[in-house]
C-alpha atoms as a PDB file:
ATOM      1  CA  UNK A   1       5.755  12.418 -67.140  1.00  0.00           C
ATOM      2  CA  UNK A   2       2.004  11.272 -67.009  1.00  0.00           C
ATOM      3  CA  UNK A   3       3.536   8.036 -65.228  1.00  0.00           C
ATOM      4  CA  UNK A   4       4.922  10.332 -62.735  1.00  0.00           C
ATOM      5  CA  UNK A   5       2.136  12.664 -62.305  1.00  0.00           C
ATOM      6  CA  UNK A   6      -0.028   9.611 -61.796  1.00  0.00           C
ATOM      7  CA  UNK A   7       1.809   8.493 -58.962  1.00  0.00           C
ATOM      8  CA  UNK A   8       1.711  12.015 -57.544  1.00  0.00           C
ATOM      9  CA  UNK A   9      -2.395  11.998 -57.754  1.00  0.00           C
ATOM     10  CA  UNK A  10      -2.335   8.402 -55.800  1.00  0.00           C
ATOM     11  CA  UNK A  11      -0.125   9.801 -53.557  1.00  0.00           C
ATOM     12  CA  UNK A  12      -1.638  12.611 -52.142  1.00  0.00           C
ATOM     13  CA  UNK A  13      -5.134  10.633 -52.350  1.00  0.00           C
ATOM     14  CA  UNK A  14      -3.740   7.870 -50.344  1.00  0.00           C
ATOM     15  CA  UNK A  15      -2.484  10.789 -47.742  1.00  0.00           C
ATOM     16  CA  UNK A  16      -6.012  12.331 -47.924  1.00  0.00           C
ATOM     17  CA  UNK A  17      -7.353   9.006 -46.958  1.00  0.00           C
ATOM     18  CA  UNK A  18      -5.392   8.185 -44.195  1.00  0.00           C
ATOM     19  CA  UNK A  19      -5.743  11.186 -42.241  1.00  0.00           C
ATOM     20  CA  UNK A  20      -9.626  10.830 -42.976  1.00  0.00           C
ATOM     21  CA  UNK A  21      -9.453   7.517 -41.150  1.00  0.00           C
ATOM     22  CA  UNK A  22      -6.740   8.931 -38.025  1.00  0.00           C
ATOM     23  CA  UNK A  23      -9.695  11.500 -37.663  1.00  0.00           C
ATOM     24  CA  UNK A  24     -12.746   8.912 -37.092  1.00  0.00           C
ATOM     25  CA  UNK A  25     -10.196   6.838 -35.445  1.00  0.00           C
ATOM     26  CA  UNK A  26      -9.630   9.741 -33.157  1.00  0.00           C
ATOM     27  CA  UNK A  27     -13.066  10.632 -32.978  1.00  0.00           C
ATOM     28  CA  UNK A  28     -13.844   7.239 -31.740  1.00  0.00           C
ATOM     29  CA  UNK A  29     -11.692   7.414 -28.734  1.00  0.00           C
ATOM     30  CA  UNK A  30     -12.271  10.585 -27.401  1.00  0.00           C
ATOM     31  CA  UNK A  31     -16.445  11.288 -27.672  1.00  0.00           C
ATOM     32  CA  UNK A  32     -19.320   9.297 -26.576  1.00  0.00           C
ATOM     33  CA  UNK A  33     -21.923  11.883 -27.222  1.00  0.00           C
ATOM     34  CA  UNK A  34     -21.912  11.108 -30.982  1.00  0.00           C
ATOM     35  CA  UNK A  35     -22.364   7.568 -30.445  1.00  0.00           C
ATOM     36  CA  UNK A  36     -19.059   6.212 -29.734  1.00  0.00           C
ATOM     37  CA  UNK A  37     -17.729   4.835 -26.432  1.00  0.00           C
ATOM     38  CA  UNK A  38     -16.022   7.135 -23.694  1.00  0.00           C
ATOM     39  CA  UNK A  39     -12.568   4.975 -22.990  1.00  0.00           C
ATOM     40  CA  UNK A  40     -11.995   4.544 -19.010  1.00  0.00           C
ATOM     41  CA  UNK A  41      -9.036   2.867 -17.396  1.00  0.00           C
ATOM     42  CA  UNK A  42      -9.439   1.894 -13.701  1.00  0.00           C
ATOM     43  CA  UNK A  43      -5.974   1.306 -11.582  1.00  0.00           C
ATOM     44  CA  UNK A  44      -7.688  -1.605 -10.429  1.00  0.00           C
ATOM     45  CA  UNK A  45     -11.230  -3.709 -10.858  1.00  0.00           C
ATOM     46  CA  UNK A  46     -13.166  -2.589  -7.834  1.00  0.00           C
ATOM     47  CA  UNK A  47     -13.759   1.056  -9.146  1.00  0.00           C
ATOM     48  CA  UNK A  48     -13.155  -0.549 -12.715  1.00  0.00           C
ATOM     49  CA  UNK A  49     -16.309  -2.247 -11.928  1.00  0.00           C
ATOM     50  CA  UNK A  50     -17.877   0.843 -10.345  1.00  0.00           C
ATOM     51  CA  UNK A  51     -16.996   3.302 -13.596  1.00  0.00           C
ATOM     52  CA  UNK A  52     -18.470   0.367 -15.357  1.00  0.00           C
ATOM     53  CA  UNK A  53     -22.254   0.367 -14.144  1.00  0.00           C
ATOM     54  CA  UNK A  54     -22.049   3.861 -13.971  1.00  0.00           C
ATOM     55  CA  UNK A  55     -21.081   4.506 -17.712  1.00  0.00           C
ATOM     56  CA  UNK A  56     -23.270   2.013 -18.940  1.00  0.00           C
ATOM     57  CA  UNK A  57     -23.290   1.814 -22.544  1.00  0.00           C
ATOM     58  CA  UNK A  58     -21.696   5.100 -23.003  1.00  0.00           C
ATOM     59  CA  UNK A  59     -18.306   3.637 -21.529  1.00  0.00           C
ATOM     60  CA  UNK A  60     -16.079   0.764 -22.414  1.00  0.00           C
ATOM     61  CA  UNK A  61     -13.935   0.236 -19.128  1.00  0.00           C
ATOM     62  CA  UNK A  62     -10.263  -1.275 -18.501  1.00  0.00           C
ATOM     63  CA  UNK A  63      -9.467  -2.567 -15.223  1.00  0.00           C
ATOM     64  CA  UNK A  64      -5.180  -2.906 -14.916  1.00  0.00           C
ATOM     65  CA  UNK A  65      -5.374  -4.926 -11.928  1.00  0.00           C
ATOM     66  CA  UNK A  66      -7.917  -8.365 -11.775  1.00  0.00           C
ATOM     67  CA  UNK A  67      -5.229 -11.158 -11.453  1.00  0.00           C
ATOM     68  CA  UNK A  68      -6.699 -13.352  -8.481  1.00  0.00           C
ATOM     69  CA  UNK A  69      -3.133 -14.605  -7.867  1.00  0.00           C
ATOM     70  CA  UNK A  70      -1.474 -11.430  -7.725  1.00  0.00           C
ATOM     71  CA  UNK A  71      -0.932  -9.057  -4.809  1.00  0.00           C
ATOM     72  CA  UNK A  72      -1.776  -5.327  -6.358  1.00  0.00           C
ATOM     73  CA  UNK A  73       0.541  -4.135  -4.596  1.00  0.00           C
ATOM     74  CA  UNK A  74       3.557  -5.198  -6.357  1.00  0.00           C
ATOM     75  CA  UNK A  75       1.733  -4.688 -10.007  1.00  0.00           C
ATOM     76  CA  UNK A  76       4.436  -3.790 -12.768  1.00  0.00           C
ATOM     77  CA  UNK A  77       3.565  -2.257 -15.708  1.00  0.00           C
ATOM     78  CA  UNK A  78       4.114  -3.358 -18.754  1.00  0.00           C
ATOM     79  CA  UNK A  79       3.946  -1.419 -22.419  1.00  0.00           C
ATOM     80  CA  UNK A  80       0.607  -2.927 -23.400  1.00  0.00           C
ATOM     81  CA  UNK A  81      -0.632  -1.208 -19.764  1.00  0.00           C
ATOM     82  CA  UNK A  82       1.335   1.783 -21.287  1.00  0.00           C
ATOM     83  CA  UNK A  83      -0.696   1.934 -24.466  1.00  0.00           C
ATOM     84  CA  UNK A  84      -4.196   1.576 -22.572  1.00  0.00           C
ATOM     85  CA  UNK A  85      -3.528   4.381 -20.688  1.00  0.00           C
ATOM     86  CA  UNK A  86      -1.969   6.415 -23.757  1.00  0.00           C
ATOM     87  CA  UNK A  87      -5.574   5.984 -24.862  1.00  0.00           C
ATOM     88  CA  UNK A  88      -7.625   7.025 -21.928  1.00  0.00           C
ATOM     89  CA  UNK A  89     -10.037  10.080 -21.867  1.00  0.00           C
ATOM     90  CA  UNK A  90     -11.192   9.046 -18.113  1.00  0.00           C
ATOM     91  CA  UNK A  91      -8.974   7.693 -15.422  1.00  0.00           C
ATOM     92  CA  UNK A  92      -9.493   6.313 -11.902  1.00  0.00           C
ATOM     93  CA  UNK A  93      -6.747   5.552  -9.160  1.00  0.00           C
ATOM     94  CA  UNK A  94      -6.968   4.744  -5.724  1.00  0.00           C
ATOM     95  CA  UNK A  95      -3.870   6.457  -4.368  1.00  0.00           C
ATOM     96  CA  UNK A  96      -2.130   6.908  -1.347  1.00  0.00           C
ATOM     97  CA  UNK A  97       0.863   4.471  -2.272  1.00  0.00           C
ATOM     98  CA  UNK A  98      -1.279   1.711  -3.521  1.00  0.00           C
ATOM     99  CA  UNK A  99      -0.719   2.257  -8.086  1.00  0.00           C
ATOM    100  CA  UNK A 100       1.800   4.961  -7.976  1.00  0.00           C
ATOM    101  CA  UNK A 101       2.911   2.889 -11.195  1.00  0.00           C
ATOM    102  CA  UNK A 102      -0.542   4.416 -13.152  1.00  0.00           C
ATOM    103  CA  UNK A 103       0.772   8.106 -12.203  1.00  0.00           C
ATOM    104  CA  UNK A 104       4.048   7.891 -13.916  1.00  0.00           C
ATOM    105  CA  UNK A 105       2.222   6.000 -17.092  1.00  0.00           C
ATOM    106  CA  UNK A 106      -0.220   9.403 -16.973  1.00  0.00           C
ATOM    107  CA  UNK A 107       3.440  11.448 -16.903  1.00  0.00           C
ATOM    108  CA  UNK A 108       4.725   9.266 -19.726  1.00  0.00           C
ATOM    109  CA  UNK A 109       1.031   9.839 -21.570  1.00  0.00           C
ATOM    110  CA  UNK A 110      -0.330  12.985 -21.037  1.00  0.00           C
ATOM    111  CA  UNK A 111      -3.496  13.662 -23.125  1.00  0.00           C
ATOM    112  CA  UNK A 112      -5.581  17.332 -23.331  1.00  0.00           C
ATOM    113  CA  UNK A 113      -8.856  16.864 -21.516  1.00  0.00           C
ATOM    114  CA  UNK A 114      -8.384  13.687 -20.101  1.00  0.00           C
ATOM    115  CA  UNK A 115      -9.745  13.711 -16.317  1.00  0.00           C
ATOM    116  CA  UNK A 116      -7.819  11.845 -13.818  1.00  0.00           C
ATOM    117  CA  UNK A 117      -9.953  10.609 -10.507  1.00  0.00           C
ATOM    118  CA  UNK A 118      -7.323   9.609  -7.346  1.00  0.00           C
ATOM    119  CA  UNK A 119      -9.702   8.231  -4.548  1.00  0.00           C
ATOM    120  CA  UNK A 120      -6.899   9.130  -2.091  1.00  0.00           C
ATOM    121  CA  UNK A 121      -7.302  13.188  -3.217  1.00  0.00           C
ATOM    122  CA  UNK A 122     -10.961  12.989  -3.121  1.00  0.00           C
ATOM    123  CA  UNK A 123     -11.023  11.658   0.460  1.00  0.00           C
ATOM    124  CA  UNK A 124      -7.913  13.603   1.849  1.00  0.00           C
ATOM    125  CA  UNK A 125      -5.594  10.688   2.234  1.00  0.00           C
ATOM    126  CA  UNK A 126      -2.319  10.625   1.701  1.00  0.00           C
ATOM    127  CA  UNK A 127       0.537   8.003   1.094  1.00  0.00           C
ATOM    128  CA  UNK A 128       1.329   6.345   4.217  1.00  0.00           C
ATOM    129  CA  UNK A 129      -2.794   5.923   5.431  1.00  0.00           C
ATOM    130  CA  UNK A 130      -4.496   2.550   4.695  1.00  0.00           C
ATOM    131  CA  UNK A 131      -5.174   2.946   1.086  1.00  0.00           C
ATOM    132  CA  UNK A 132      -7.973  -0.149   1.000  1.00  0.00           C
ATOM    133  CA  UNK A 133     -10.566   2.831   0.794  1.00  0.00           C
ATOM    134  CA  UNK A 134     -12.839   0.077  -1.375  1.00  0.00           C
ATOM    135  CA  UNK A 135     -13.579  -1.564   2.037  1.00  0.00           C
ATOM    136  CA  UNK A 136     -14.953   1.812   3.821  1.00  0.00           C
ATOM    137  CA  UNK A 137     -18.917   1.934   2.338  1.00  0.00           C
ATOM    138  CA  UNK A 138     -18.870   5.514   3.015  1.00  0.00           C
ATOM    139  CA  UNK A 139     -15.602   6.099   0.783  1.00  0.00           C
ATOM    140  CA  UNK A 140     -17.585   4.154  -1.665  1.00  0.00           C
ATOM    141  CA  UNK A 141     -20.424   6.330  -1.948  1.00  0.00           C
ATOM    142  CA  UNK A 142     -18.632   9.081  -2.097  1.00  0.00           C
ATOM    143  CA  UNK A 143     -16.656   8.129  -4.751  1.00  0.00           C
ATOM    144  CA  UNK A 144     -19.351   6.894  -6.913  1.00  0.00           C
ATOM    145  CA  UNK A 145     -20.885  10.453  -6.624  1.00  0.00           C
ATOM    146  CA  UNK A 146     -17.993  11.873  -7.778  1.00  0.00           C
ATOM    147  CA  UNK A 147     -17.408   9.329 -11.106  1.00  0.00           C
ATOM    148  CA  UNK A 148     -20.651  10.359 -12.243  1.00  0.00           C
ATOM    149  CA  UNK A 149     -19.732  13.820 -11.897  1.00  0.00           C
ATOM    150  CA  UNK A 150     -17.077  13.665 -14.103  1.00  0.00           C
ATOM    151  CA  UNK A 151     -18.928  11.592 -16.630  1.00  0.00           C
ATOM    152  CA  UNK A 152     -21.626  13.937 -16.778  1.00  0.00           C
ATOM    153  CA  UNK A 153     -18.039  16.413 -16.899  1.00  0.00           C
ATOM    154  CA  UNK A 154     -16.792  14.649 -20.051  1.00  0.00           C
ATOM    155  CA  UNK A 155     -19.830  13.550 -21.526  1.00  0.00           C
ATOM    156  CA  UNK A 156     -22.856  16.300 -21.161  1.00  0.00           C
ATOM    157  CA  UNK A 157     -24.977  15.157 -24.146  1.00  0.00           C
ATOM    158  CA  UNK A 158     -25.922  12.060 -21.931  1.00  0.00           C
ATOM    159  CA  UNK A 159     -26.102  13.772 -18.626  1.00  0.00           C
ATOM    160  CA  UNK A 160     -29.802  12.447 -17.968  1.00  0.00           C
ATOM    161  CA  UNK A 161     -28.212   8.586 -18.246  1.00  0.00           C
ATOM    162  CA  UNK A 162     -25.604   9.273 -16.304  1.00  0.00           C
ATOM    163  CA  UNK A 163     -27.477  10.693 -13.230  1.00  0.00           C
ATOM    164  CA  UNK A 164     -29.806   8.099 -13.732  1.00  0.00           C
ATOM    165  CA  UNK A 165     -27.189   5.279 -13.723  1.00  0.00           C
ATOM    166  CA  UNK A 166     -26.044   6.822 -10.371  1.00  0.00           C
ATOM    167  CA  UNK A 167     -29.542   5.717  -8.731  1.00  0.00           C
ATOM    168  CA  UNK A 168     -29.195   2.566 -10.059  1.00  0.00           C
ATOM    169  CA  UNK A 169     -26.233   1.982  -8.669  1.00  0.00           C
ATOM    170  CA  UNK A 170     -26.520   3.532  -5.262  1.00  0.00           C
ATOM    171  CA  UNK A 171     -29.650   1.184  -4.912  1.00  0.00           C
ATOM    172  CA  UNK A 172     -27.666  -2.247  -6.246  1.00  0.00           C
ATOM    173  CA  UNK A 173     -24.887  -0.979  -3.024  1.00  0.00           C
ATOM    174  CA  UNK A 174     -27.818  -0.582  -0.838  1.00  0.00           C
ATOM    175  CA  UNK A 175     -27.915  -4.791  -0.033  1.00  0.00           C
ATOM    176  CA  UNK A 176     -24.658  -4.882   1.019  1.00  0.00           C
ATOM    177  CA  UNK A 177     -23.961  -1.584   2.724  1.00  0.00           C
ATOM    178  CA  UNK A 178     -27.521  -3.104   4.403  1.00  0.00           C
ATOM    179  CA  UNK A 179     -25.743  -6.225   5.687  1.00  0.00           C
ATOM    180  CA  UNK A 180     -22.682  -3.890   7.118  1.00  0.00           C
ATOM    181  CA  UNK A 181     -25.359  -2.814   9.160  1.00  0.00           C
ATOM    182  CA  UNK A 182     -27.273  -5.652   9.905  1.00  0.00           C
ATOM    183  CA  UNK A 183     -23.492  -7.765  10.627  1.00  0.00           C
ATOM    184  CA  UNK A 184     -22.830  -4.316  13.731  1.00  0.00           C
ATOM    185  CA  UNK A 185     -26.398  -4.464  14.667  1.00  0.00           C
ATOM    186  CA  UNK A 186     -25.732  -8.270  16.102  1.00  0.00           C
ATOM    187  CA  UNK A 187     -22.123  -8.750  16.825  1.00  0.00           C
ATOM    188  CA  UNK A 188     -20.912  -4.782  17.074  1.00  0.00           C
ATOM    189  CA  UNK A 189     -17.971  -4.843  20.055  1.00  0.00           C
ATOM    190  CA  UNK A 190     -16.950  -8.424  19.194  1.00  0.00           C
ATOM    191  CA  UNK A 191     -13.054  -8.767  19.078  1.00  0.00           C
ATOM    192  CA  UNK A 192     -11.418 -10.206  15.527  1.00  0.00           C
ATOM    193  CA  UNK A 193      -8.114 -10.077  14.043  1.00  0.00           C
ATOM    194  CA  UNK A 194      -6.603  -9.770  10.781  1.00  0.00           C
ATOM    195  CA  UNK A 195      -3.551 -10.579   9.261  1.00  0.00           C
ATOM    196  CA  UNK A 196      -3.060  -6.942   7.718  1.00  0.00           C
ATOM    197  CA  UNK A 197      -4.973  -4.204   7.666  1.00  0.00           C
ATOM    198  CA  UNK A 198      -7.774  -4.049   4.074  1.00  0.00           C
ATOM    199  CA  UNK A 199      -9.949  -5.142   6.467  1.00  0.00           C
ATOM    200  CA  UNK A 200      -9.602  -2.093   9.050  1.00  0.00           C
ATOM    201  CA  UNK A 201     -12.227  -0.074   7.282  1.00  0.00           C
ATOM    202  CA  UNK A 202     -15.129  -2.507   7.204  1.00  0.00           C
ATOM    203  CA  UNK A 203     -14.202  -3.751  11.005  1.00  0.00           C
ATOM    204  CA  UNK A 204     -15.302  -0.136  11.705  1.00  0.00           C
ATOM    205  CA  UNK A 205     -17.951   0.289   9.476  1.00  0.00           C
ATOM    206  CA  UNK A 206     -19.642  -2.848  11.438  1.00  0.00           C
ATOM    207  CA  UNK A 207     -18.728  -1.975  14.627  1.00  0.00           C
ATOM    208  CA  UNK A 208     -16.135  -5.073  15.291  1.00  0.00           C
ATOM    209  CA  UNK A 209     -13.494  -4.419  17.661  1.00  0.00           C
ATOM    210  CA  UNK A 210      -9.711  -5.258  15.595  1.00  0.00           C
ATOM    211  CA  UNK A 211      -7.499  -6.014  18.488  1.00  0.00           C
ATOM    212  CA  UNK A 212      -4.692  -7.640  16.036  1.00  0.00           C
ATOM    213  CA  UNK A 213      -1.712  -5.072  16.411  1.00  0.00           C
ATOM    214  CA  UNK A 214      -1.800  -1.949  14.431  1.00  0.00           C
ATOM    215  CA  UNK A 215       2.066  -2.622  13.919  1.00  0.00           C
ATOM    216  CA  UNK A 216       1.984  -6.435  12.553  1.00  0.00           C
ATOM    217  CA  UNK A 217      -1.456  -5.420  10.523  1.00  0.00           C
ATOM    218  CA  UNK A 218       0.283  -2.223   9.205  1.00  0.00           C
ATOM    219  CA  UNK A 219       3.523  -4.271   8.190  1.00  0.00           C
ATOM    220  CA  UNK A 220       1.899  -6.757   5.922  1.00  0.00           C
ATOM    221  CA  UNK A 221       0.540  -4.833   4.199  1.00  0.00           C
ATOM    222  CA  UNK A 222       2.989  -2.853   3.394  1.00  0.00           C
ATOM    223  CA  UNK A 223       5.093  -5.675   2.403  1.00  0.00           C
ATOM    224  CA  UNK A 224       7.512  -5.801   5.725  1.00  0.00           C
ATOM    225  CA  UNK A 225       8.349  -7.785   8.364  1.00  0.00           C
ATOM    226  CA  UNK A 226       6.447  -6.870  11.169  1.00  0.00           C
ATOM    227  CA  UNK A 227       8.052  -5.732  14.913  1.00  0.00           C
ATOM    228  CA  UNK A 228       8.701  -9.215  16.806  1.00  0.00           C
ATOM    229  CA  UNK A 229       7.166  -7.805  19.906  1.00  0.00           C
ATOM    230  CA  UNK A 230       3.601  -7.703  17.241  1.00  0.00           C
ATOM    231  CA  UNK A 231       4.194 -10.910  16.434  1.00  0.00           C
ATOM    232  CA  UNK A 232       4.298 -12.250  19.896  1.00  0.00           C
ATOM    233  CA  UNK A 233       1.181 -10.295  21.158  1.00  0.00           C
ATOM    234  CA  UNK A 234      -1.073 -11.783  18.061  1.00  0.00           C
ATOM    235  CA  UNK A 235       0.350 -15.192  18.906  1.00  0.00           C
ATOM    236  CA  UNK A 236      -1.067 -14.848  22.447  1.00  0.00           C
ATOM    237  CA  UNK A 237      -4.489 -13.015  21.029  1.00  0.00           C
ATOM    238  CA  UNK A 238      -4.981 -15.896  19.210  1.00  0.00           C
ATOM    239  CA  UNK A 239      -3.368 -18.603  21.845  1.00  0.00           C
ATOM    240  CA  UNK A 240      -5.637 -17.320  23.771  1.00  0.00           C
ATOM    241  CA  UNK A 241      -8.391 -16.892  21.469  1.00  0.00           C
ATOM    242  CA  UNK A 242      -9.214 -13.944  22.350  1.00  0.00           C
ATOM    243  CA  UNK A 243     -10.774 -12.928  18.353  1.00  0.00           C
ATOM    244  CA  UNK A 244     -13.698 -14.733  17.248  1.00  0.00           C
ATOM    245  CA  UNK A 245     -12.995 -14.518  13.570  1.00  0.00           C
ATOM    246  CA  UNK A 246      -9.781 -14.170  11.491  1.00  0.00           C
ATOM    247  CA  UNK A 247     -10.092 -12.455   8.766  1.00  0.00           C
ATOM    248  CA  UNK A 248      -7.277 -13.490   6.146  1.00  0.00           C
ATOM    249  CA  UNK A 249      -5.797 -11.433   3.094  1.00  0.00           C
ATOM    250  CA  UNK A 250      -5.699 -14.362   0.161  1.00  0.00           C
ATOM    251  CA  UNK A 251      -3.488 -12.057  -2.180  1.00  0.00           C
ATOM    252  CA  UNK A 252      -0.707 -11.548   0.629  1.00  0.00           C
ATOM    253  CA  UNK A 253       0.422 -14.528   1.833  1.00  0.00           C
ATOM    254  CA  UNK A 254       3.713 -15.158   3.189  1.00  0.00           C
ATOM    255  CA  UNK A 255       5.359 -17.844   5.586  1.00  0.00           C
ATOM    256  CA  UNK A 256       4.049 -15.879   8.773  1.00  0.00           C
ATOM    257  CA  UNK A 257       0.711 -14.820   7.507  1.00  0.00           C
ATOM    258  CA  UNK A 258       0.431 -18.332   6.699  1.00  0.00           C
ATOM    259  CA  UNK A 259       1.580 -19.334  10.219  1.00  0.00           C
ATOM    260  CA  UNK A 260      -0.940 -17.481  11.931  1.00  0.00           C
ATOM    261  CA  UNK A 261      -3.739 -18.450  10.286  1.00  0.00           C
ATOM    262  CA  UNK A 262      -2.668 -22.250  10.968  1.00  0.00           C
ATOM    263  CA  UNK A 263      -2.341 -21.125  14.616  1.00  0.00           C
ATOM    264  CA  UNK A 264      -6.447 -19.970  14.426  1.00  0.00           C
ATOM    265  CA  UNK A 265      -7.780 -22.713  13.156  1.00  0.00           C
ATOM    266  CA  UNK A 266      -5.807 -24.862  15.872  1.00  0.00           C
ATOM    267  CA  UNK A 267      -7.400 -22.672  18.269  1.00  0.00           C
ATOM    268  CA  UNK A 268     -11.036 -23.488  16.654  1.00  0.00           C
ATOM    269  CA  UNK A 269     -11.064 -19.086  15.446  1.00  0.00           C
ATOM    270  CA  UNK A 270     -12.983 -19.294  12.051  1.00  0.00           C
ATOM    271  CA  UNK A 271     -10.886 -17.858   9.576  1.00  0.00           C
ATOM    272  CA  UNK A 272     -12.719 -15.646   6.659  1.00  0.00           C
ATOM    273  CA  UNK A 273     -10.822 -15.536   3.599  1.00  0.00           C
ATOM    274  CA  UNK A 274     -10.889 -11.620   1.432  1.00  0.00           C
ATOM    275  CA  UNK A 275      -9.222 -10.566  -1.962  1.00  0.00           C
ATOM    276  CA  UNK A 276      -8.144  -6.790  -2.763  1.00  0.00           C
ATOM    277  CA  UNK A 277      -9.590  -7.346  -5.758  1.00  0.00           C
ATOM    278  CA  UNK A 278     -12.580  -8.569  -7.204  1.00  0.00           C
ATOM    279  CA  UNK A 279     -13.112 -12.299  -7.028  1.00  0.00           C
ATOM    280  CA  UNK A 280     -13.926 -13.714  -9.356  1.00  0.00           C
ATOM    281  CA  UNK A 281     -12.911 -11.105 -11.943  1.00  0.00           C
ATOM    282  CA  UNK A 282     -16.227 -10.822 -13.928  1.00  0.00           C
ATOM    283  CA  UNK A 283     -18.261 -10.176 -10.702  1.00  0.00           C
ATOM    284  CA  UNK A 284     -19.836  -7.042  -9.881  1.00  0.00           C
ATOM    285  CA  UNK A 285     -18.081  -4.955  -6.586  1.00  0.00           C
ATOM    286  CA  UNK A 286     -21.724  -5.192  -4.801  1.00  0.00           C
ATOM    287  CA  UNK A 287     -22.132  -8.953  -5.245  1.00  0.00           C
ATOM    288  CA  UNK A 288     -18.624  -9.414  -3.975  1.00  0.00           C
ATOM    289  CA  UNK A 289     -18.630  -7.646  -1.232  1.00  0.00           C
ATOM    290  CA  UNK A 290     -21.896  -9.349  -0.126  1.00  0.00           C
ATOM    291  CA  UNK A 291     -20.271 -12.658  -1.048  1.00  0.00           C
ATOM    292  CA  UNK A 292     -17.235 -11.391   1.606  1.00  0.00           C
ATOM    293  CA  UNK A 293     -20.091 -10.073   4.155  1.00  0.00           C
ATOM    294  CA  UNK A 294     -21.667 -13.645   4.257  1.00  0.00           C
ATOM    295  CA  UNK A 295     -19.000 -15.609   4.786  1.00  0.00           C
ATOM    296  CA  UNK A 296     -18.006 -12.917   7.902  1.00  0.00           C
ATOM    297  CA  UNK A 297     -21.185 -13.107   8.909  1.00  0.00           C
ATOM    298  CA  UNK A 298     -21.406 -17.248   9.269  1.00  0.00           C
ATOM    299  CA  UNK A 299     -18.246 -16.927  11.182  1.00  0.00           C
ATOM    300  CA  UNK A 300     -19.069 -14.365  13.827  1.00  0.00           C
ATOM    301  CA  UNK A 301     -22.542 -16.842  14.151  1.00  0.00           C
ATOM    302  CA  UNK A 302     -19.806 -19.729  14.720  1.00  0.00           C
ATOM    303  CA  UNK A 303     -17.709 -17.706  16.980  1.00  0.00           C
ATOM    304  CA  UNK A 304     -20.919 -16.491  19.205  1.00  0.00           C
ATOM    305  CA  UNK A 305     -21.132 -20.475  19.333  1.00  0.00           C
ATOM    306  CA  UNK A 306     -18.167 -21.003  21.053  1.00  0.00           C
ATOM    307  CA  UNK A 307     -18.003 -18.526  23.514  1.00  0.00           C
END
């Protein structure tokens, strides 16, 4: 009998003592006001690297998709990805089309109080418009603002960091939101192509004129084959060369993406080489971008030189 009531005592002690630690397990996950670390999960590394500098030490950030050699857009998920996201209080998509795969792991994991961010929502976009809002500075800043808001949202006790790590960061995008300017100040109205369209957004924001067609741009990157009557009029764009830079999607290459960027550099078009995501993985989003900005730059300098 005292054998047996022994065993009972250890029992329920050993019970006691595991729920004790499920509770500062739990604790640890969900609240960064009492010292522990608010647990964000970014679709991919450009806002992963965003939520990042603005969480500071407060956060500890996940990224999904970083794999240089990997085009995002054909990600699959996998249950480890399932288990980070079980485990998220704070998560950030982009949207329209591009990670549908993270909403149905937020179906599969739903969690009270966790705050989901889609880029696409916050801008008004919608599946079926050119989801590379990373590219887009204004899209940028505007989601920045609105990750800080929902730290601040989550996390109150640490408000005063927070806002503070927004100025921070709005000054380390200044330099190459700067050069955006700086690259339409010189060369705004000169024609360039792409190969698909991530690089639609920044062509804009520096005043470039895209003349590649919306239908062959629109196709790649959607993973199709564009309309042969595209094909033919980039052919002649660039037979012509009629762009002064290509600008060249490194995660999406196929046979005819390949083919027309042989076809510019037999032409003497510099070709400019872009990722969808960060590159290399450990850098920040500013100091790639720049890095991107650069290298467009020296090319529209050695385009202007053979006009």
């Amino acid at each position: 009998m005292r054998r047996n009531k022994n065993k009972v005592i250890v029992g329920v002690l050993l019970i006691a003592a595991l729920v004790g630690v499920l509770i500062i397990y739990s604790g640890k996950t969900t609240h960064s006001g009492m010292g522990q670390k608010l647990h964000i999960v970014a679709g991919e590394n450009f806002w992963g690297s965003l939520a990042a500098q603005l969480g500071g030490s407060h956060v500890q950030v996940t990224s999904i998709v970083s794999d240089p050699n990997a085009d995002p857009h054909e990600y699959e998920t996998s249950t480890a990805t399932a288990r980070i996201f079980a485990g998220a209080k704070y998560v950030v998509l982009n949207g329209a089309g591009y990670d549908n795969w993270g909403n149905k792991l937020l179906g599969a994991n739903p969690i009270a109080g966790r705050q989901v961010l889609t880029v696409a929502t916050l801008l008004s976009k919608r599946d079926g418009d050119n989801p590379h809002f990373w590219y887009n500075p204004a899209y940028v800043n505007a989601t920045v603002a609105q990750m800080d808001k929902d730290l601040i949202a989550l996390d109150p006790a640490n408000a005063a960091y927070y806002k503070q790590q927004l100025q921070q960061v709005q000054a380390a995008l200044s330099g190459y939101q700067n050069r955006i300017a700086s690259v339409k100040q010189q060369f705004a109205g000169t024609k360039v192509a792409a190969t698909e369209d991530i690089f639609a957004y920044l062509a804009s924001a520096a005043g470039l004129d895209l003349i590649s067609p919306p239908a062959f741009i629109q196709a790649v990157a959607e993973g199709n084959d564009p309309p042969t009557a595209s094909v033919a009029i980039f052919q002649q764009q660039l037979a012509g060369a009629q762009p002064k830079v290509l600008v060249y999607n490194q995660q999406t290459v196929t046979p005819l993406t390949d083919s027309i960027k042989k076809l510019a550099a037999e032409q003497g078009i510099p070709v400019v080489g872009v990722t969808e995501t960060i590159q290399p993985p450990d850098a920040s989003f500013q100091d790639w971008m720049n890095a991107q900005l650069i290298a467009l730059e020296n090319a529209l300098n050695t385009g202007k030189l053979e006009q």
